[in-house]
N, C-alpha and C. Protein backbone atom coordinates (compact mmCIF):
# COMPACT_ATOMS: atom_id res chain seq x y z
N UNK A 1 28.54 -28.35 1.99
CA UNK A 1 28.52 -27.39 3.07
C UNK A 1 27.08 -26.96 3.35
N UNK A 2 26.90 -26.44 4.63
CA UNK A 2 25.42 -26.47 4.81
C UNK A 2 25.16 -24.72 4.88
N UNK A 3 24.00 -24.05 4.27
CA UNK A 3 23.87 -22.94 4.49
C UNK A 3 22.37 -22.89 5.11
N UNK A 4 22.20 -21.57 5.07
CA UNK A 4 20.76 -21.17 5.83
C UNK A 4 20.72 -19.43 4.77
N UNK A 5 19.02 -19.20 4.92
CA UNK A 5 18.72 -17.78 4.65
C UNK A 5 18.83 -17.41 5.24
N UNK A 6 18.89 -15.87 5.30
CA UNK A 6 18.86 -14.81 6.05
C UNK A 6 18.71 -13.24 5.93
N UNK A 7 17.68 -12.79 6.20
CA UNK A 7 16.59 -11.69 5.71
C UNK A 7 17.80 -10.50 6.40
N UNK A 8 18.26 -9.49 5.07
CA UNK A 8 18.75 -8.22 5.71
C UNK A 8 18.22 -7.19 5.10
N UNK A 9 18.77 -6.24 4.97
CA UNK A 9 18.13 -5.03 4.77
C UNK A 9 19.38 -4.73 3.21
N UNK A 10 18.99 -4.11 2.46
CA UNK A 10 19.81 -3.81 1.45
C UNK A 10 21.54 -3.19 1.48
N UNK A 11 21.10 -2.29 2.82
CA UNK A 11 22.47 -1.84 3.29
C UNK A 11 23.27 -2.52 3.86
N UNK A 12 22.75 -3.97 4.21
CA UNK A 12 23.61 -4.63 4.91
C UNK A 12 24.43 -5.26 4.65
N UNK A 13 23.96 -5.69 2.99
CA UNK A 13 24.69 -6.58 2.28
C UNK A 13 25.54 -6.35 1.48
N UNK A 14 27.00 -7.53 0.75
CA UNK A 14 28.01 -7.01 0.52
C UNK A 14 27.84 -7.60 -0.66
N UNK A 15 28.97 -6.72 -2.16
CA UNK A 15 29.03 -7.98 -3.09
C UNK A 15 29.38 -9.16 -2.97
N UNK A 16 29.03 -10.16 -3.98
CA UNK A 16 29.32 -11.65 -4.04
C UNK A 16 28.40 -12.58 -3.35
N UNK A 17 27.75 -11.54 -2.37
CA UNK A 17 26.40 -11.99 -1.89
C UNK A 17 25.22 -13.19 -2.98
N UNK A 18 24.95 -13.61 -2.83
CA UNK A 18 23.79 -14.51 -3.69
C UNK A 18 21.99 -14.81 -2.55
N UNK A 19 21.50 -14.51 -3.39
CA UNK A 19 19.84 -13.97 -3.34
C UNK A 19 19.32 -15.46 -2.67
N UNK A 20 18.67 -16.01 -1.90
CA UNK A 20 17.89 -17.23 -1.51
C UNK A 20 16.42 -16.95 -2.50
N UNK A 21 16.36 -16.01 -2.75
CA UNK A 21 14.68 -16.20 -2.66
C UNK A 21 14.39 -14.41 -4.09
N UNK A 22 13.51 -14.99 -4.90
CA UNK A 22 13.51 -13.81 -5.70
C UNK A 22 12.91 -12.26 -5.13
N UNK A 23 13.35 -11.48 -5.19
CA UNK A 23 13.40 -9.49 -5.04
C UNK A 23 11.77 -9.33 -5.77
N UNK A 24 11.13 -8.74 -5.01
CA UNK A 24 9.72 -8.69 -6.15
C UNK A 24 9.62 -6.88 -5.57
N UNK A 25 9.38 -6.11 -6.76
CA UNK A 25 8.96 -4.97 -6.06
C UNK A 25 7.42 -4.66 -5.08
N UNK A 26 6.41 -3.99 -5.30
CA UNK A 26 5.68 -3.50 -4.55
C UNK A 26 4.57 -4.01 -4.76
N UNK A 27 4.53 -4.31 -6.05
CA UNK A 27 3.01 -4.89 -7.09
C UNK A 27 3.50 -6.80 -7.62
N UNK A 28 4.45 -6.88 -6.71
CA UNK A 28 4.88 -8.36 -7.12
C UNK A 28 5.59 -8.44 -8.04
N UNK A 29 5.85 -7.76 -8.60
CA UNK A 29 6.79 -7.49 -10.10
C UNK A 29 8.38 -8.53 -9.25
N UNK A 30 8.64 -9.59 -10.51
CA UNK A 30 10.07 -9.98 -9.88
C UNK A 30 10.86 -9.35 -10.15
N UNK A 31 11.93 -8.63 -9.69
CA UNK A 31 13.26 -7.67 -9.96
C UNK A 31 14.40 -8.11 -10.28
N UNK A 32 14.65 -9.64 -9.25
CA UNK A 32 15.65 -10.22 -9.62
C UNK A 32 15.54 -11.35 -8.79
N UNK A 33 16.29 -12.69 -9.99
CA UNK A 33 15.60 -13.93 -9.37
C UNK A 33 16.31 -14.58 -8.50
N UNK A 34 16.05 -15.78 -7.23
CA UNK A 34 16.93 -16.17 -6.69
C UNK A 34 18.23 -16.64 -7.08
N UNK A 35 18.85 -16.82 -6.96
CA UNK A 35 20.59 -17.50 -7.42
C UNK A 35 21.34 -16.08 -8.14
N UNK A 36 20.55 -15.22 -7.86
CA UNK A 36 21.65 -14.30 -8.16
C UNK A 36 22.80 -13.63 -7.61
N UNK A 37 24.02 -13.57 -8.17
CA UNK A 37 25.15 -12.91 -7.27
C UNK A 37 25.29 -11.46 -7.49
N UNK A 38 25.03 -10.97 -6.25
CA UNK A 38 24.98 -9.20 -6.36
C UNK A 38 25.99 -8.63 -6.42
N UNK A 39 26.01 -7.76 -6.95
CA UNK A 39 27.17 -6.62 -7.03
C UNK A 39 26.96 -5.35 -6.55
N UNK A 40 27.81 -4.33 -6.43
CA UNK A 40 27.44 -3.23 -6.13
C UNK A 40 26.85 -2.48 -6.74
N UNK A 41 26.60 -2.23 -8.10
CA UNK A 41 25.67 -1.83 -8.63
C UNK A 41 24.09 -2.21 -8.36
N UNK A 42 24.19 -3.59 -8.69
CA UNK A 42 23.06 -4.80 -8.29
C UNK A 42 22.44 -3.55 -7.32
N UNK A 43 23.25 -3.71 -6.20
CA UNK A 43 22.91 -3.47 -4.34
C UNK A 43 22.22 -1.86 -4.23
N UNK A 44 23.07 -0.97 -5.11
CA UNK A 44 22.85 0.66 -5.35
C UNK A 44 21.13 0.47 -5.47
N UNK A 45 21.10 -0.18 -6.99
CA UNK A 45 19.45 -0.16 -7.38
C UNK A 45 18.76 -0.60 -6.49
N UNK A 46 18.95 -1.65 -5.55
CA UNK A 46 18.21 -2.04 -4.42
C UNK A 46 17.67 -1.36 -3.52
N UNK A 47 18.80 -0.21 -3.50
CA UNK A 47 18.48 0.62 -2.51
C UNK A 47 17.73 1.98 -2.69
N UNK A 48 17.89 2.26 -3.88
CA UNK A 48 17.50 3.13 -4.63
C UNK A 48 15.69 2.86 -4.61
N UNK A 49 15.57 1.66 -5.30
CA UNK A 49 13.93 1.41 -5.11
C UNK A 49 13.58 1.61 -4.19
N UNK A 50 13.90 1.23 -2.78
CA UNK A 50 13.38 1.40 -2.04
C UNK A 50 12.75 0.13 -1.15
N UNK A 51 13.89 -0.89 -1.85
CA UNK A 51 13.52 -2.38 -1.43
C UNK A 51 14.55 -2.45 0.31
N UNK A 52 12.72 -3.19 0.94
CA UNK A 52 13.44 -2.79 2.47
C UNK A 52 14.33 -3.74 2.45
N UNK A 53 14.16 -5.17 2.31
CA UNK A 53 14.89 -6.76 2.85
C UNK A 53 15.06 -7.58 1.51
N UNK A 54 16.35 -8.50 1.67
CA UNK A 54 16.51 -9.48 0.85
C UNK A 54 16.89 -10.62 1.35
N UNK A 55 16.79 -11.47 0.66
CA UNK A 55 17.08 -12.99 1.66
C UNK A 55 18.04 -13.39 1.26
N UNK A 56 18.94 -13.83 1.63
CA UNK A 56 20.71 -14.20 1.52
C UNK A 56 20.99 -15.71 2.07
N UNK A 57 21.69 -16.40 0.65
CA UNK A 57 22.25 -17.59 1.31
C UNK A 57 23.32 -17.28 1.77
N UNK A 58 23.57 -17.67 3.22
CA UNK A 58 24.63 -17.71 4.11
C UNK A 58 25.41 -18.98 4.40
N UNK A 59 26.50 -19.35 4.15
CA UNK A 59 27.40 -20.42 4.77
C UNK A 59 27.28 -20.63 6.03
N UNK A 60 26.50 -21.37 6.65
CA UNK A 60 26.00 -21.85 8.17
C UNK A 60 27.65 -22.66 8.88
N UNK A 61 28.15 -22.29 9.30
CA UNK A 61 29.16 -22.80 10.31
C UNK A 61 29.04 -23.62 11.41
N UNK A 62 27.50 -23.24 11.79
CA UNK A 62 26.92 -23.50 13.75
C UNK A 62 27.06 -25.39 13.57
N UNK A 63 27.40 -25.68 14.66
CA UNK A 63 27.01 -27.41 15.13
C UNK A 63 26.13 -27.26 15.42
N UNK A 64 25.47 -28.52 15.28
CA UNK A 64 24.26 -29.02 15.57
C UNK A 64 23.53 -28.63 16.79
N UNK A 65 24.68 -28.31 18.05
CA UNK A 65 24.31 -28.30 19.31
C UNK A 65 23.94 -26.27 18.92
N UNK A 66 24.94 -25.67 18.54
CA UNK A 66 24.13 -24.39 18.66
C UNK A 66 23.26 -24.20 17.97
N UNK A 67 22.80 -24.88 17.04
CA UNK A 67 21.43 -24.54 15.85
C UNK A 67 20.16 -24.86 17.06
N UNK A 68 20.33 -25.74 17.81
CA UNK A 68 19.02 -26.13 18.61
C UNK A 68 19.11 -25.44 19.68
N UNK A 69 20.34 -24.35 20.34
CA UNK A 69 20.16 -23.52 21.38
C UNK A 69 19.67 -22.35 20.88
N UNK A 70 19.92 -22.27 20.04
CA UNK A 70 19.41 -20.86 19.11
C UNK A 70 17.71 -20.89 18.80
N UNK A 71 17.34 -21.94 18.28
CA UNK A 71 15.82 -22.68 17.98
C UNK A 71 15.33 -22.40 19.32
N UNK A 72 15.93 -22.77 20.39
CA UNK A 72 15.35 -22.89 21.53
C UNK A 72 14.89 -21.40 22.30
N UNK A 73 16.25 -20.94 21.97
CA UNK A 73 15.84 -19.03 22.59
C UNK A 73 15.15 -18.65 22.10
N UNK A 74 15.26 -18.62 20.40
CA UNK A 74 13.86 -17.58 19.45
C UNK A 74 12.37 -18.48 20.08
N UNK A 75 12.50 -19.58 20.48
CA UNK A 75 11.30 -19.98 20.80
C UNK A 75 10.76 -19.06 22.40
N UNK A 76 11.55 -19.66 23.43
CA UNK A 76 11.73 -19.23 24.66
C UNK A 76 11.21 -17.78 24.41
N UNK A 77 11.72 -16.67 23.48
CA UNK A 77 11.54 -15.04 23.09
C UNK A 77 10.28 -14.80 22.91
N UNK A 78 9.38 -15.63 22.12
CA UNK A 78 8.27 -15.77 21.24
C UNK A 78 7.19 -15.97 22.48
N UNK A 79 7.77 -17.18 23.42
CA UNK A 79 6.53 -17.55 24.45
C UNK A 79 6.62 -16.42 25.20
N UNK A 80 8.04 -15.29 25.54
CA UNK A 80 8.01 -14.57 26.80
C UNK A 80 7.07 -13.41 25.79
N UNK A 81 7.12 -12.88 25.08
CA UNK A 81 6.61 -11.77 24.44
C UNK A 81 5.12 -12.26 24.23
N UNK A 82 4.54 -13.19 24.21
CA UNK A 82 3.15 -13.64 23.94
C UNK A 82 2.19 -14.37 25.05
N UNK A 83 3.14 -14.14 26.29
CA UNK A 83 2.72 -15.02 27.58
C UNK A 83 1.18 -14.65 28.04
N UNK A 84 0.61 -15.23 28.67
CA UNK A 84 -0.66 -15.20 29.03
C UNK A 84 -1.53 -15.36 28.09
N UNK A 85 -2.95 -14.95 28.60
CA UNK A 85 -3.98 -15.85 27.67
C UNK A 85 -4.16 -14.30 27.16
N UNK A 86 -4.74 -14.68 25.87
CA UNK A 86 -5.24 -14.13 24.44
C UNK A 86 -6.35 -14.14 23.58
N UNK A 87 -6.59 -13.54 23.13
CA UNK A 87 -7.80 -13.72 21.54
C UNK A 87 -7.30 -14.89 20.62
N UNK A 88 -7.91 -15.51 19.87
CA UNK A 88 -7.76 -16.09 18.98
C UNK A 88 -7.07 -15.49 17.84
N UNK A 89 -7.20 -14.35 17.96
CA UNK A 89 -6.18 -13.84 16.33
C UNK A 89 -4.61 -13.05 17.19
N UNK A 90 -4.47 -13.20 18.42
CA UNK A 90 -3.34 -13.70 18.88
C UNK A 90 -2.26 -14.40 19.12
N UNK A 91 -2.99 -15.49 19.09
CA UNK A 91 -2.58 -16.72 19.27
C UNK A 91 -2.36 -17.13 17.65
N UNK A 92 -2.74 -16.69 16.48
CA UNK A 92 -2.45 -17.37 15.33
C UNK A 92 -1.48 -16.50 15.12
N UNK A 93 -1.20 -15.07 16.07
CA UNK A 93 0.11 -14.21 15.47
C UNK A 93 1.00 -14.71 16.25
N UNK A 94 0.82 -15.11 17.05
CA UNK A 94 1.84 -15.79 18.00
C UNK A 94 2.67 -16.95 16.83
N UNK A 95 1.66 -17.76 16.55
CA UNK A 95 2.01 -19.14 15.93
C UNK A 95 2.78 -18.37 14.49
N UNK A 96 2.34 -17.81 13.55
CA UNK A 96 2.54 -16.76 12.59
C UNK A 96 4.39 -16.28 13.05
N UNK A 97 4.56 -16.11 13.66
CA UNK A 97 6.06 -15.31 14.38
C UNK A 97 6.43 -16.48 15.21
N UNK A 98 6.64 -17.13 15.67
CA UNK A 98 7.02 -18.42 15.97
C UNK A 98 7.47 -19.17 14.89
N UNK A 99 6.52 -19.06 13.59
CA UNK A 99 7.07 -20.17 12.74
C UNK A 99 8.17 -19.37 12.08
N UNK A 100 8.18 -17.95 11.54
CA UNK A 100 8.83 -16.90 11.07
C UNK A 100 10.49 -17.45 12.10
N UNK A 101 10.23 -16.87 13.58
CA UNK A 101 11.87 -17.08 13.84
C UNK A 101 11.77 -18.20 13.92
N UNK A 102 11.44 -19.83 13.99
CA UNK A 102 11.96 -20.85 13.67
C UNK A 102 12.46 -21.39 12.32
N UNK A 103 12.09 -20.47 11.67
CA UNK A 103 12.83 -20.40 10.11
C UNK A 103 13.66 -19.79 9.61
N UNK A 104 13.97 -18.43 10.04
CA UNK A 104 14.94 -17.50 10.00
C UNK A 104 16.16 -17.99 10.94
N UNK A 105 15.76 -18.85 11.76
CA UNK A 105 17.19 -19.09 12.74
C UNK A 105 17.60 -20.11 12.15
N UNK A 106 16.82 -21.33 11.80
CA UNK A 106 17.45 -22.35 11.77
C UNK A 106 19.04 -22.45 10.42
């Protein structure tokens, strides 16, 4: 089965949930490592620290055809919000957030 990450916020998430990517607190400290399955306790302390986002493997459902309409809008979003000409350290935030939602969507 095919999944994808997906960055939420601590409150968002439910038990049985499992981690993509390891929890590091503020100073890089790891908290808890990827492949872990959360619980509600798990989730309490999460929230408690003060940890904004976690990355979540999700069971991806989408066909092929909506994964590339989706790719296509966050792109389409990215050019309308960054349109016209720019600075150079624009244009690498542009590219910077472009690559961000072409990774988060896919």
């Amino acid at each position: 089965m095919k999944s994808r990450t997906v960055c939420f916020s601590p409150g968002c998430i439910a038990p049985g949930m499992t981690l993509a990517k390891p929890v590091t607190d503020r100073e890089g400290k790891t908290l808890l490592s990827a492949d872990t399955e959360l619980d509600l306790e798990t989730i309490d302390r999460l929230i408690r620290r003060g940890v904004e986002t976690v990355w979540i493997q999700v069971l991806d459902t989408r066909d092929e055809l909506t994964i590339a309409d989706d790719l296509a809008a966050a792109q389409s979003r990215v050019e309308k919000i960054f349109r016209g000409p720019g600075s150079a350290a624009r244009q690498t935030l542009r590219a910077a957030v472009l690559q961000y939602r072409l990774d988060t969507t896919k």
